[in-house]
N, C-alpha and C. Protein backbone atom coordinates (compact mmCIF):
# COMPACT_ATOMS: atom_id res chain seq x y z
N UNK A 1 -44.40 -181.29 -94.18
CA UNK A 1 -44.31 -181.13 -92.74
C UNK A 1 -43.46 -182.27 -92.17
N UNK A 2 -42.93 -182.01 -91.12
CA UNK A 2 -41.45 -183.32 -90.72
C UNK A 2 -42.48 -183.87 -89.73
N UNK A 3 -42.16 -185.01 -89.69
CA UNK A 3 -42.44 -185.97 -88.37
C UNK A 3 -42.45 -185.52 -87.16
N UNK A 4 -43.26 -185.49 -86.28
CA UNK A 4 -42.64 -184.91 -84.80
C UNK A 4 -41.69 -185.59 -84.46
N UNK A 5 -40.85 -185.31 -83.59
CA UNK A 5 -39.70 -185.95 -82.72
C UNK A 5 -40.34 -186.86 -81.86
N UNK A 6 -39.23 -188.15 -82.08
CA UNK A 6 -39.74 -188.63 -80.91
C UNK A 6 -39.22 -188.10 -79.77
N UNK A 7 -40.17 -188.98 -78.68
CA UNK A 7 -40.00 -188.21 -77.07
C UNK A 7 -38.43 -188.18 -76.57
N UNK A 8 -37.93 -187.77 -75.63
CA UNK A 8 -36.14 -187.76 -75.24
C UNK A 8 -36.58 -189.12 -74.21
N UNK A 9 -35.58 -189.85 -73.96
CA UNK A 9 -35.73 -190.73 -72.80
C UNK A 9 -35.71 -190.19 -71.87
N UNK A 10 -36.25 -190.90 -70.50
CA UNK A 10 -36.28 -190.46 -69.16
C UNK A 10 -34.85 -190.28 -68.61
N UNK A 11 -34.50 -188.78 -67.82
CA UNK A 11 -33.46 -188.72 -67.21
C UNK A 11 -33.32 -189.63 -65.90
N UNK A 12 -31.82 -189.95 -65.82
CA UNK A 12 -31.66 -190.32 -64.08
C UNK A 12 -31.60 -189.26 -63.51
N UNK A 13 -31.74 -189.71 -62.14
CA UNK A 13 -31.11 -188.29 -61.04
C UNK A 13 -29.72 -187.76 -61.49
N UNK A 14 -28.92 -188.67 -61.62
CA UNK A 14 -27.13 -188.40 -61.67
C UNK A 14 -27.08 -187.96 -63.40
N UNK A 15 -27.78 -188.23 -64.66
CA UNK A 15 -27.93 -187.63 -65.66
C UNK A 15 -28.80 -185.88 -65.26
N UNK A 16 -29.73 -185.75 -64.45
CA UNK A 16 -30.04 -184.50 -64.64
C UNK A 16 -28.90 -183.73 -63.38
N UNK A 17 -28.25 -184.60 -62.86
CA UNK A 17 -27.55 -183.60 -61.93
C UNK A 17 -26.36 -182.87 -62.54
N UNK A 18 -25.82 -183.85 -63.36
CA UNK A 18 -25.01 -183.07 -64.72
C UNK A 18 -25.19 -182.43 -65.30
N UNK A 19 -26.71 -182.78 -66.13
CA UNK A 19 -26.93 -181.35 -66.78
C UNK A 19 -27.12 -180.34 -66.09
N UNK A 20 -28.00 -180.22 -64.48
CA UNK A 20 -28.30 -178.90 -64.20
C UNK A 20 -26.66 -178.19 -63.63
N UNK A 21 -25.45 -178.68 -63.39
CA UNK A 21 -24.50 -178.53 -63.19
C UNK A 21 -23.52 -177.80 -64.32
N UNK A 22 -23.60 -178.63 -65.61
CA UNK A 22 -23.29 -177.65 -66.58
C UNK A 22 -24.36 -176.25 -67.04
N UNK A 23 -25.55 -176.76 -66.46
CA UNK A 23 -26.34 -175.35 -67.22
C UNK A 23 -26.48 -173.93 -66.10
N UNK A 24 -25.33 -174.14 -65.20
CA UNK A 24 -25.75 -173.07 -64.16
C UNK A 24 -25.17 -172.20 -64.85
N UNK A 25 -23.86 -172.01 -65.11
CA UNK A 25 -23.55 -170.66 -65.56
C UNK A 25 -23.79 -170.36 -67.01
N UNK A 26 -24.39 -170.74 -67.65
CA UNK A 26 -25.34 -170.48 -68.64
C UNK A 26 -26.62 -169.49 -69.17
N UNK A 27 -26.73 -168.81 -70.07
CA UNK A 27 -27.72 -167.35 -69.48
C UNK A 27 -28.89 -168.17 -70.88
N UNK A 28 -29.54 -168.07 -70.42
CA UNK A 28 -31.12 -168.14 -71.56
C UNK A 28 -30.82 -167.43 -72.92
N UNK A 29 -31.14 -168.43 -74.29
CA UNK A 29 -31.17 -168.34 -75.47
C UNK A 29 -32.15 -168.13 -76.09
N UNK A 30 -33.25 -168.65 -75.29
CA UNK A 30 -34.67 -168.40 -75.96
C UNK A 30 -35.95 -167.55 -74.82
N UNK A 31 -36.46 -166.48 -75.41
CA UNK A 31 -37.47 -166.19 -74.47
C UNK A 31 -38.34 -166.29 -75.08
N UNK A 32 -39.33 -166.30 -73.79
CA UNK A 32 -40.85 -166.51 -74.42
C UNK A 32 -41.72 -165.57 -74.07
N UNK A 33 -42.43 -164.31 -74.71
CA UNK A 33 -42.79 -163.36 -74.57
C UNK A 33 -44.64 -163.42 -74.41
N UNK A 34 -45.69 -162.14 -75.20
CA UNK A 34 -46.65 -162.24 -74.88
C UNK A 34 -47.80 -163.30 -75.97
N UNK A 35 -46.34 -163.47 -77.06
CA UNK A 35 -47.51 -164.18 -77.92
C UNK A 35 -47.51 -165.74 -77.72
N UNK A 36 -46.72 -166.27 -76.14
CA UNK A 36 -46.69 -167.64 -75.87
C UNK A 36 -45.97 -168.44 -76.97
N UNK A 37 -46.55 -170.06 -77.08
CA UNK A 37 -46.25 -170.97 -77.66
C UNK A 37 -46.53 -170.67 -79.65
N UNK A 38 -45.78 -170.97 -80.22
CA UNK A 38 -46.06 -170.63 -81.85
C UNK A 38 -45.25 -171.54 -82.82
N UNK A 39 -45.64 -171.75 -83.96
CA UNK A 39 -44.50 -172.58 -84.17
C UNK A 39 -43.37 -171.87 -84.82
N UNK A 40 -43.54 -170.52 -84.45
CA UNK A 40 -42.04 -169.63 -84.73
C UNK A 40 -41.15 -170.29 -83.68
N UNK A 41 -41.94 -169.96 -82.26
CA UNK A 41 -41.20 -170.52 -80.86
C UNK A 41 -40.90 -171.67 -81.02
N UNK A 42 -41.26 -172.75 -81.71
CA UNK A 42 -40.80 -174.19 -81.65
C UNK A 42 -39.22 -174.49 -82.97
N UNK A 43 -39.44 -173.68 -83.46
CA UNK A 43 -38.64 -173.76 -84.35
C UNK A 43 -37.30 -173.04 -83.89
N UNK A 44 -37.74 -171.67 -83.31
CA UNK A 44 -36.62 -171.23 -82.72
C UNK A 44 -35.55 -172.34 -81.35
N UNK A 45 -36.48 -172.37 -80.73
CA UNK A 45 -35.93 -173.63 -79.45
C UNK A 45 -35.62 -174.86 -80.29
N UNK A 46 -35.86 -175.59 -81.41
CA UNK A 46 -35.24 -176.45 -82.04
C UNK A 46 -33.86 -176.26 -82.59
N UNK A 47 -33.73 -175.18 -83.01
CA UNK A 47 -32.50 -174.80 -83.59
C UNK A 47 -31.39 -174.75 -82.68
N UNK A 48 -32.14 -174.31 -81.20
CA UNK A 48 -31.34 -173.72 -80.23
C UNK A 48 -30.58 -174.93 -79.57
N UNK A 49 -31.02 -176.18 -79.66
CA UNK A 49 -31.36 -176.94 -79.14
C UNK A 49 -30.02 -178.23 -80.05
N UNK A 50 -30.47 -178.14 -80.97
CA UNK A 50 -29.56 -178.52 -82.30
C UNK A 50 -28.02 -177.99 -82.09
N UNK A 51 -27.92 -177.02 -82.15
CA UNK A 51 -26.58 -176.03 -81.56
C UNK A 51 -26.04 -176.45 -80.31
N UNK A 52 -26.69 -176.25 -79.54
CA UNK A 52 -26.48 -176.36 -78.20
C UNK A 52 -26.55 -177.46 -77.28
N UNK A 53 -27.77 -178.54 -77.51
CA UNK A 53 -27.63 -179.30 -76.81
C UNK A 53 -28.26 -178.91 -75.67
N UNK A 54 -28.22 -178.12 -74.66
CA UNK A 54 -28.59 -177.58 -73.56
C UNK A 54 -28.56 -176.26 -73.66
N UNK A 55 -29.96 -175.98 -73.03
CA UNK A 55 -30.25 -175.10 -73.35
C UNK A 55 -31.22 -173.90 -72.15
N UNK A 56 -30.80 -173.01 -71.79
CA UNK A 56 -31.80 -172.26 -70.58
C UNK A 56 -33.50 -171.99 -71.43
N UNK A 57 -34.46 -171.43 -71.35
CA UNK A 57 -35.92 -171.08 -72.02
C UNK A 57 -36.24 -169.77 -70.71
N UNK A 58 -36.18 -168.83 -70.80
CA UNK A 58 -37.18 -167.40 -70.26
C UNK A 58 -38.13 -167.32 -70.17
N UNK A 59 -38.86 -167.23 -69.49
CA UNK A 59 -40.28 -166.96 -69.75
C UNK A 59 -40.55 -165.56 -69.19
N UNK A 60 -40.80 -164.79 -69.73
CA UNK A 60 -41.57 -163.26 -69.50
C UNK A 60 -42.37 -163.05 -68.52
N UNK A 61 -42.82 -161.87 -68.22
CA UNK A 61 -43.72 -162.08 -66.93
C UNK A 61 -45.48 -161.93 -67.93
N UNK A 62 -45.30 -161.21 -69.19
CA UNK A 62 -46.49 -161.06 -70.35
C UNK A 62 -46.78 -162.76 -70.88
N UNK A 63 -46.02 -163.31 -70.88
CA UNK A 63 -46.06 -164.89 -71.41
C UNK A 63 -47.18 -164.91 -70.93
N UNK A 64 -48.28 -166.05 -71.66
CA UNK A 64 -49.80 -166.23 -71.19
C UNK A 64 -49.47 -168.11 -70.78
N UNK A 65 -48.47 -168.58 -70.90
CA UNK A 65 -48.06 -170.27 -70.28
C UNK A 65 -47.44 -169.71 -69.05
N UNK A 66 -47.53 -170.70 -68.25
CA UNK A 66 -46.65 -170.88 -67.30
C UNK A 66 -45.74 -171.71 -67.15
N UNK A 67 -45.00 -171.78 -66.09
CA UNK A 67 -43.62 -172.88 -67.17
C UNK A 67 -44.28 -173.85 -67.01
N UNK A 68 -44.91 -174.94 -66.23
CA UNK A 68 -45.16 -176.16 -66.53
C UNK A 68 -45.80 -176.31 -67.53
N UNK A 69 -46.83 -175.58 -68.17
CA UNK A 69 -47.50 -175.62 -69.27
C UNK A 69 -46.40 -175.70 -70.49
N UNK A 70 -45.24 -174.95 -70.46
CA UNK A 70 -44.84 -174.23 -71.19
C UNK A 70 -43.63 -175.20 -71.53
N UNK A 71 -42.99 -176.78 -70.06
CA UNK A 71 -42.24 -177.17 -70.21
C UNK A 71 -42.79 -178.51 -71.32
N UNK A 72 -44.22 -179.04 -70.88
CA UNK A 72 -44.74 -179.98 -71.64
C UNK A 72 -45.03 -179.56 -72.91
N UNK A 73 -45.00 -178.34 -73.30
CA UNK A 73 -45.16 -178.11 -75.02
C UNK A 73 -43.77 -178.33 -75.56
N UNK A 74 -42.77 -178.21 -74.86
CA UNK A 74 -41.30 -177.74 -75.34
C UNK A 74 -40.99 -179.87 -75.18
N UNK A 75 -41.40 -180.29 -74.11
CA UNK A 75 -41.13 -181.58 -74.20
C UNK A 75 -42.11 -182.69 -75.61
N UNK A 76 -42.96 -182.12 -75.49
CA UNK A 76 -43.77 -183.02 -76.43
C UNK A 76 -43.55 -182.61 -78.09
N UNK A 77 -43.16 -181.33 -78.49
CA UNK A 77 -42.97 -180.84 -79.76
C UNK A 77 -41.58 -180.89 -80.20
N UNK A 78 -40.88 -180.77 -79.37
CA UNK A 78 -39.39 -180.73 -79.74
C UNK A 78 -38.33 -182.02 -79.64
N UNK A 79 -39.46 -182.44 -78.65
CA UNK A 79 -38.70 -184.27 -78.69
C UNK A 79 -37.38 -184.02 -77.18
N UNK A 80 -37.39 -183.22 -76.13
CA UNK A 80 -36.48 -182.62 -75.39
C UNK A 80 -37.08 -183.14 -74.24
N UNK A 81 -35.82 -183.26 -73.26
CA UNK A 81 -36.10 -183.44 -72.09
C UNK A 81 -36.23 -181.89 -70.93
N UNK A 82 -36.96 -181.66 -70.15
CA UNK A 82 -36.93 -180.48 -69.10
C UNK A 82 -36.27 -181.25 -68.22
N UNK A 83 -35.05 -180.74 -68.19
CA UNK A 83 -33.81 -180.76 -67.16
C UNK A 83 -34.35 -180.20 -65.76
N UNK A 84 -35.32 -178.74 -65.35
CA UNK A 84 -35.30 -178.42 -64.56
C UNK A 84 -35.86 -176.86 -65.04
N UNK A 85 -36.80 -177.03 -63.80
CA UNK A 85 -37.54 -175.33 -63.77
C UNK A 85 -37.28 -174.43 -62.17
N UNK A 86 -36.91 -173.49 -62.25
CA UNK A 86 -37.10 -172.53 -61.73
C UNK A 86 -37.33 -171.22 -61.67
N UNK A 87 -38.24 -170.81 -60.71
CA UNK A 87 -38.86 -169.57 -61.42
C UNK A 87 -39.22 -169.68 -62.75
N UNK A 88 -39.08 -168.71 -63.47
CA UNK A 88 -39.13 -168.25 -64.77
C UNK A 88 -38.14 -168.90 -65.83
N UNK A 89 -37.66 -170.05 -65.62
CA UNK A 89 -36.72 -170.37 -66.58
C UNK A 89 -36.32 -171.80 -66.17
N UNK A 90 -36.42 -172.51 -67.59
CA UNK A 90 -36.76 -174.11 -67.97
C UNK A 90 -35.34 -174.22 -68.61
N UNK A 91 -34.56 -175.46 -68.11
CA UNK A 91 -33.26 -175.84 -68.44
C UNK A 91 -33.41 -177.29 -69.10
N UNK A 92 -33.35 -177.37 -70.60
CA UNK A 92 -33.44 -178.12 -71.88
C UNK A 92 -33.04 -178.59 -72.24
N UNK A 93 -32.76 -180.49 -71.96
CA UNK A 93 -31.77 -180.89 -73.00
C UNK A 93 -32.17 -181.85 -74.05
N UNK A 94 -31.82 -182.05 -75.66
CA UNK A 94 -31.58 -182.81 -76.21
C UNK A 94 -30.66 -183.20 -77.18
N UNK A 95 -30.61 -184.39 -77.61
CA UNK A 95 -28.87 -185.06 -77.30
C UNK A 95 -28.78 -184.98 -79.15
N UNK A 96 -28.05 -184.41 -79.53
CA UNK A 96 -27.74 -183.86 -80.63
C UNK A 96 -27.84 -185.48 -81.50
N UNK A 97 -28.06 -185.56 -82.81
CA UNK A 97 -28.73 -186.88 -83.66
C UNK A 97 -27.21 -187.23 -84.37
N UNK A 98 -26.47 -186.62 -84.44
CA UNK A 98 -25.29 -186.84 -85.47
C UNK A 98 -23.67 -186.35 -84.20
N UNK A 99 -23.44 -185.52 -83.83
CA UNK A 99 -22.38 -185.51 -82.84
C UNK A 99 -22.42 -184.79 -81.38
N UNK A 100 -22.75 -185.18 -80.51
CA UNK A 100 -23.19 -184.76 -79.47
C UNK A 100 -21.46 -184.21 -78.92
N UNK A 101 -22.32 -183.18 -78.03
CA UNK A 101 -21.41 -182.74 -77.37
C UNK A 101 -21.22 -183.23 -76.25
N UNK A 102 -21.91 -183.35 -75.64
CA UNK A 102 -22.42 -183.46 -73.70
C UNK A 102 -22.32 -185.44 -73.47
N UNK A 103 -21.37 -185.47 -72.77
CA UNK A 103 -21.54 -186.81 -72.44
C UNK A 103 -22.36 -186.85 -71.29
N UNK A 104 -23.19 -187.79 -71.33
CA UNK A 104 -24.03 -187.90 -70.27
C UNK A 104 -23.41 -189.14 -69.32
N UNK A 105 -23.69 -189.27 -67.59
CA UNK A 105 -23.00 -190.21 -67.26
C UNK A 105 -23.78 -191.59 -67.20
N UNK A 106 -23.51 -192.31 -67.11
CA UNK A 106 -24.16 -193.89 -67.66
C UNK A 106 -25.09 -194.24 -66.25
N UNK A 107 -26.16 -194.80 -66.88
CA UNK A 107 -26.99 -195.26 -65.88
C UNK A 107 -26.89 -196.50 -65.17
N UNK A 108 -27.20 -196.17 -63.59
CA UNK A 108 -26.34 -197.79 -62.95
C UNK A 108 -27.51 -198.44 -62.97
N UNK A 109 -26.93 -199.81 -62.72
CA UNK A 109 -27.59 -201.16 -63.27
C UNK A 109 -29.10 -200.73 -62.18
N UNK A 110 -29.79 -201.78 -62.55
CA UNK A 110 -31.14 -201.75 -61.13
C UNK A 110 -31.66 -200.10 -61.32
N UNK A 111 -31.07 -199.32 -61.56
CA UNK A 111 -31.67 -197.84 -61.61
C UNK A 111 -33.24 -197.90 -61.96
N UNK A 112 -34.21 -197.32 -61.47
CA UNK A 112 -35.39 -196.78 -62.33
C UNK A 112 -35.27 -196.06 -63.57
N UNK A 113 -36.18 -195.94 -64.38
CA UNK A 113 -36.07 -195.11 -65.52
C UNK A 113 -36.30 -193.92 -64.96
């Protein structure tokens, strides 16, 4: 069994305003249907995640999570940050381990985490 991931660091405002900026025209890779959280689902959103970098998540209207439920399983198992929920759909990022795609923009000095 692998190690869990560690956690993603805390986004800034101006880091998640980028990502939710690149992830608008973006359509959802992963849905989440009636059998919820599994570790089929975690594996699938890892992969997705690996690839992609950023990533949209669906949630069904049969799904038995709701997204907040649904964003803290995806944050705590996958090692990912939740970029942003609306409605029915959680916008995902984590920063690829070997060549990232997505530059993120640098955090200014004095910033909060």
């Amino acid at each position: 069994m692998a190690p869990p991931p560690r956690p993603a660091p805390p986004l800034s405002g101006n880091q998640s305003r980028h990502l939710r900026a690149l992830a608008h025209s973006t359509k959802p890779v992963v849905q989440v249907g009636k059998n919820g959280w599994s570790a089929g689902l975690r594996a699938e959103i890892d992969a997705a995640l690996l690839a992609h970098e950023l990533i949209k998540v669906r949630i069904t209207g049969e799904a038995p999570l709701d997204s907040g439920a649904l964003a803290v399983h995806i944050a705590a198992e996958n090692g990912a940050a939740v970029v942003q929920t609306v409605g029915h759909t959680l916008t995902v990022y984590r920063r690829h381990p070997n060549k990232p795609k997505i530059e993120l923009p640098k955090r200014r000095q004095g910033a909060r985490p």
